[in-house]
Every structure is written in structure tokens, then in C-alpha cells.
C-alpha atoms as a PDB file:
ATOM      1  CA  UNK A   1       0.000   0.000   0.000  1.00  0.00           C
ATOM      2  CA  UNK A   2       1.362   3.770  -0.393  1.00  0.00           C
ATOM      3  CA  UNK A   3       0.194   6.792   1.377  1.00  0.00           C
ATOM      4  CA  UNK A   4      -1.667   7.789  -1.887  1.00  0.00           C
ATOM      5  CA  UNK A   5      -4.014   4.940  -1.231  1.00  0.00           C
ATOM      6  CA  UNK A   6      -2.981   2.393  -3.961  1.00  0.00           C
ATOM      7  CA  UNK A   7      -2.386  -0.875  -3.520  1.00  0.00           C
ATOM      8  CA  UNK A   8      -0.185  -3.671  -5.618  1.00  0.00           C
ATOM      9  CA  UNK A   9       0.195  -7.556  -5.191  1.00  0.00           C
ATOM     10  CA  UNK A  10       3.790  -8.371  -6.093  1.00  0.00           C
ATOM     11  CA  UNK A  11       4.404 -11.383  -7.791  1.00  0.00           C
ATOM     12  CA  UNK A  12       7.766 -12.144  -8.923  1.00  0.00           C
ATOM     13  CA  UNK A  13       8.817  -8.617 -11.013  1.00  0.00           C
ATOM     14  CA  UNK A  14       4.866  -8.737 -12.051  1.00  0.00           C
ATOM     15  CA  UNK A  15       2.917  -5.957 -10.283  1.00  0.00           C
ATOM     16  CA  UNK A  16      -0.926  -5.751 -10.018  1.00  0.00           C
ATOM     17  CA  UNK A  17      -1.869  -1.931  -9.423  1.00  0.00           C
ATOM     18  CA  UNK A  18      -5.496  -0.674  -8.080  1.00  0.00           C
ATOM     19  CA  UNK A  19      -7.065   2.185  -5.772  1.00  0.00           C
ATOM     20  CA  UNK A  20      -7.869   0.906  -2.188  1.00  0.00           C
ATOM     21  CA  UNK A  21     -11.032   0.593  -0.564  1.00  0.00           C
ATOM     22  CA  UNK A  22     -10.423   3.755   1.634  1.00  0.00           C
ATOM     23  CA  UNK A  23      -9.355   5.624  -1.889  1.00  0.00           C
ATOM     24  CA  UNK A  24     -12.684   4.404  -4.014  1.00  0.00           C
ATOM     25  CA  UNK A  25     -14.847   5.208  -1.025  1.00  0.00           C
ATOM     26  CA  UNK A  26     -13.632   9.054  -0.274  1.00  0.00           C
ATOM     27  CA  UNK A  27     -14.484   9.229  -3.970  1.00  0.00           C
ATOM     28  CA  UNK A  28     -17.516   7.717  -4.345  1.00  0.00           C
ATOM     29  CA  UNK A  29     -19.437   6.432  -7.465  1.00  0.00           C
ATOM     30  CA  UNK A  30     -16.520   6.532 -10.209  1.00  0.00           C
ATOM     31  CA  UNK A  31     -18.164   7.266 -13.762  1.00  0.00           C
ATOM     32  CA  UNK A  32     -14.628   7.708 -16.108  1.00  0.00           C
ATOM     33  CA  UNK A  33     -10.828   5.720 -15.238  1.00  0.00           C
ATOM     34  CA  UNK A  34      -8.195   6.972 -17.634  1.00  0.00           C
ATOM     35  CA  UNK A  35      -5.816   4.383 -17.793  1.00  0.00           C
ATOM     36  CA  UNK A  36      -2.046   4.399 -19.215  1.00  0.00           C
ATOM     37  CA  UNK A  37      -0.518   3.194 -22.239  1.00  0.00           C
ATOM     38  CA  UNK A  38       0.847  -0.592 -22.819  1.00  0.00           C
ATOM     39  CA  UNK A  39       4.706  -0.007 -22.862  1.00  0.00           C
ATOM     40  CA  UNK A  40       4.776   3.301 -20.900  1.00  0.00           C
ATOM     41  CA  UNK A  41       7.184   3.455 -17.989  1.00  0.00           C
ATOM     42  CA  UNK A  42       6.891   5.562 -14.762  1.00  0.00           C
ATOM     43  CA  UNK A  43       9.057   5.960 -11.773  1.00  0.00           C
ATOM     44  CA  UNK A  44       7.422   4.972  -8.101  1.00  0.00           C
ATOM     45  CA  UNK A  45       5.127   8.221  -7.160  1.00  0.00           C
ATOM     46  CA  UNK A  46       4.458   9.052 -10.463  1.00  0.00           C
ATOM     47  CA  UNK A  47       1.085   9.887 -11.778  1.00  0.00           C
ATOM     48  CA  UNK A  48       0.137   7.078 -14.058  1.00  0.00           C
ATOM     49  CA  UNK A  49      -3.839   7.694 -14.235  1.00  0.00           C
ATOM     50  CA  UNK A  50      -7.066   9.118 -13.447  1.00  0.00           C
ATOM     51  CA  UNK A  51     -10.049   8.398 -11.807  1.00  0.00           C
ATOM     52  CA  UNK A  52     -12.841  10.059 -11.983  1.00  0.00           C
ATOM     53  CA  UNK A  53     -16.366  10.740  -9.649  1.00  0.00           C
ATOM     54  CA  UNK A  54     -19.292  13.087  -9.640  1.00  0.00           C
ATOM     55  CA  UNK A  55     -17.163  14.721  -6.514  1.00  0.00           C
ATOM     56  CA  UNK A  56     -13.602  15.159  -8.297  1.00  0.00           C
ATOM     57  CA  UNK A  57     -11.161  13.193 -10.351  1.00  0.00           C
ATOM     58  CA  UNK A  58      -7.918  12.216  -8.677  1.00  0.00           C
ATOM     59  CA  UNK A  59      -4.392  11.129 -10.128  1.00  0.00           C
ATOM     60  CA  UNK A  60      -3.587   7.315  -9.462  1.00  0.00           C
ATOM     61  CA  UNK A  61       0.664   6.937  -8.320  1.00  0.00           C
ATOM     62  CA  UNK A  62       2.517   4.304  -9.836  1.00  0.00           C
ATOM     63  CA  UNK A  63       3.637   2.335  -6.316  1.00  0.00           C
ATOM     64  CA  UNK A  64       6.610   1.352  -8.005  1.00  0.00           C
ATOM     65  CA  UNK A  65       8.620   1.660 -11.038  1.00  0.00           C
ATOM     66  CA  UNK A  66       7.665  -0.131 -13.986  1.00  0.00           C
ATOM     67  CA  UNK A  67       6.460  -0.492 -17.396  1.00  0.00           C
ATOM     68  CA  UNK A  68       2.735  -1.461 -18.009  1.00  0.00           C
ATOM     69  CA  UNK A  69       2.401  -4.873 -19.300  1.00  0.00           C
ATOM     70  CA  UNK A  70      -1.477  -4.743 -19.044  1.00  0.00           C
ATOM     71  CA  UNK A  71      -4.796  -2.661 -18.284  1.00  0.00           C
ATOM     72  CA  UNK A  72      -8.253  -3.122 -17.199  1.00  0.00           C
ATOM     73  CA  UNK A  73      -9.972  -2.147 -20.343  1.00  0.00           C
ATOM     74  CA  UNK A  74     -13.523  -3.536 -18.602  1.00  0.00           C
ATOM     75  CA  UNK A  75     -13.085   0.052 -16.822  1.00  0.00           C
ATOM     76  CA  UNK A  76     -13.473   1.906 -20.141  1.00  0.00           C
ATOM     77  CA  UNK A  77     -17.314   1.081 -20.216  1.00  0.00           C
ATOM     78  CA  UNK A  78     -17.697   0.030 -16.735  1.00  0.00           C
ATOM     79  CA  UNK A  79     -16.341   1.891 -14.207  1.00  0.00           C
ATOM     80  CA  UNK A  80     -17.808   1.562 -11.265  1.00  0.00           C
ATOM     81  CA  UNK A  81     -16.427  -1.963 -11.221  1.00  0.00           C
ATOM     82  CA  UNK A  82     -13.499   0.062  -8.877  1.00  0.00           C
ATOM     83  CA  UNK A  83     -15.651   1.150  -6.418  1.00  0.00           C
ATOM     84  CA  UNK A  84     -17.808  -3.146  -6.301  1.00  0.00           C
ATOM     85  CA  UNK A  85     -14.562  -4.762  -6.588  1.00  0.00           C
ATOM     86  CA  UNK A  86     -11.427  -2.812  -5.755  1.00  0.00           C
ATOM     87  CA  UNK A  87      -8.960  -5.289  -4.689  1.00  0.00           C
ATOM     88  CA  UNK A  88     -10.326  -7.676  -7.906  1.00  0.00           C
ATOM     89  CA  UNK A  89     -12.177  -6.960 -10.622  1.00  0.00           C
ATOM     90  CA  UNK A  90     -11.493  -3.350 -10.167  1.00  0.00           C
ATOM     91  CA  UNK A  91      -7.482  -3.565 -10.973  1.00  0.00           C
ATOM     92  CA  UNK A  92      -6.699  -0.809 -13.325  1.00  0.00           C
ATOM     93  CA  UNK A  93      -2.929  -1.952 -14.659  1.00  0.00           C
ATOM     94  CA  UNK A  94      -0.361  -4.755 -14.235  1.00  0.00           C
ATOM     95  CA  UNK A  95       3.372  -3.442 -14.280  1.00  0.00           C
ATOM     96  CA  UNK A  96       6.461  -5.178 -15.182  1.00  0.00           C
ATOM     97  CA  UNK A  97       8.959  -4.309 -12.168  1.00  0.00           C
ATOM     98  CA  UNK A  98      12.284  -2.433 -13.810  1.00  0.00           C
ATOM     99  CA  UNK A  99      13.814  -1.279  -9.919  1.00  0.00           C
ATOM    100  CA  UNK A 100      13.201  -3.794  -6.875  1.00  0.00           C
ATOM    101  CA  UNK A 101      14.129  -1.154  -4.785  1.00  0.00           C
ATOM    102  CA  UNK A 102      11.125   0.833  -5.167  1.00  0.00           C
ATOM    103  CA  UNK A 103       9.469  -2.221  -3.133  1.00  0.00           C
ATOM    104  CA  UNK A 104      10.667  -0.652  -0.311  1.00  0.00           C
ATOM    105  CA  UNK A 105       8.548   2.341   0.156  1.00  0.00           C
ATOM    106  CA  UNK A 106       5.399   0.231   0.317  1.00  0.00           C
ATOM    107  CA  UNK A 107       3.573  -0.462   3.553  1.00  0.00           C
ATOM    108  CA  UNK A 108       1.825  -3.415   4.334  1.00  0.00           C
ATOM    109  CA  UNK A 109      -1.934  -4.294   5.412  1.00  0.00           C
ATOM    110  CA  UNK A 110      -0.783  -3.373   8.983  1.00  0.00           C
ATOM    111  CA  UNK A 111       0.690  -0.657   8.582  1.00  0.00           C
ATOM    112  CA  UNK A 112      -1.584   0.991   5.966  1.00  0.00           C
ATOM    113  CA  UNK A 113      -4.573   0.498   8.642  1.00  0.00           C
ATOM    114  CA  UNK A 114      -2.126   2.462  11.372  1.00  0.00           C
ATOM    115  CA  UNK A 115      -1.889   5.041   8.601  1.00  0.00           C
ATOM    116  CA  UNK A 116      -5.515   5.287   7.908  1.00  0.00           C
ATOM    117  CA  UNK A 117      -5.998   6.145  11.455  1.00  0.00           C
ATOM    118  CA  UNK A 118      -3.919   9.041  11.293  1.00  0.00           C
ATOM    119  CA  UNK A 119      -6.074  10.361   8.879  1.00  0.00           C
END
């Protein structure tokens, strides 16, 4: 998890990118997700997308740096499938990882449920 409420599942250098619960709830009812281009790379904290609500549209940070392998195209024409199914359904892109390192800025569960609280 980051502190700009994404979340990614690691596996191997394979990266699966999304908004977290808190994230899709402060926004409500998403109606638009602008996702990023196959093949683009971005460095950890960069912005990398958009989501969009009746209330406001918000950037989306990369967690880590990589180059996008893959994205959610269901979100084009549906949405709202971020705010039913966050952690699933609602993934917006899968990243190849290009620097291991910037694993080590994320938090885990734990601690991203100590951060919330700070909130």
C-alpha cells in the first residue's frame, strides 16, 4: 500500500496496481478511469492515471517503477467496477517491475490500517 491509497500484489517482477477501498470510497461512485498506455514506464510516485467521480477526479501513483504490461480495459465502459470490486475486478494496470528497490517504500496491510488512522 502507499500513502496515496494504492495498492499492488507483487508477484515475482509482475505488479498488479489498483485504488484501495479507503481511496474508491472518499471518492464515491466513479463514472470515467483513464488508464495508461501498454509499454509506458513511470518511476514509483508518479502519476500514471485518473479516476474520476461526480465529486472530483484524482491522479492514481505508480507504487513502483515499472512499465505497463497490461490494463483493465472492462473500466473503459464500466467503471464503477473500482468502487464493487477494488482489490479484484477493479485492478486498473499490471506493471512489469524495472527497480526492486522501489518495493521498499510500500507499507503493508498493517501498517496501511495504522496510517488510515492518522487520517
Amino acid at each position: 500500500y502507499t500513502k496515496e491509497h494504492e495498492w499492488v500484489k507483487v508477484e515475482g517482477d509482475a505488479a498488479t496496481v489498483g485504488i484501495t477501498d479507503y481511496a474508491q470510497e472518499q471518492l464515491g461512485e466513479l463514472v470515467y478511469v483513464e488508464l495508461p498506455e501498454v509499454g509506458k514506464e513511470f518511476a514509483a510516485h508518479k502519476a500514471m492515471a485518473v479516476v474520476e467521480s461526480s465529486k472530483s477526479a484524482s491522479d492514481v501513483f505508480s507504487p513502483v517503477t515499472g512499465k505497463v504490461t497490461q490494463v483493465n480495459s472492462e473500466l473503459a465502459s464500466k467503471p464503477e467496477l473500482v468502487n464493487k470490486d477494488c482489490y479484484g475486478d477493479g485492478w486498473l494496470c499490471k506493471l512489469q517491475i524495472t527497480n526492486r528497490k522501489s518495493l521498499g517504500d510500500l507499507m503493508d496491510a498493517k501498517s496501511y490500517e495504522e496510517y488510515l488512522e492518522t487520517l
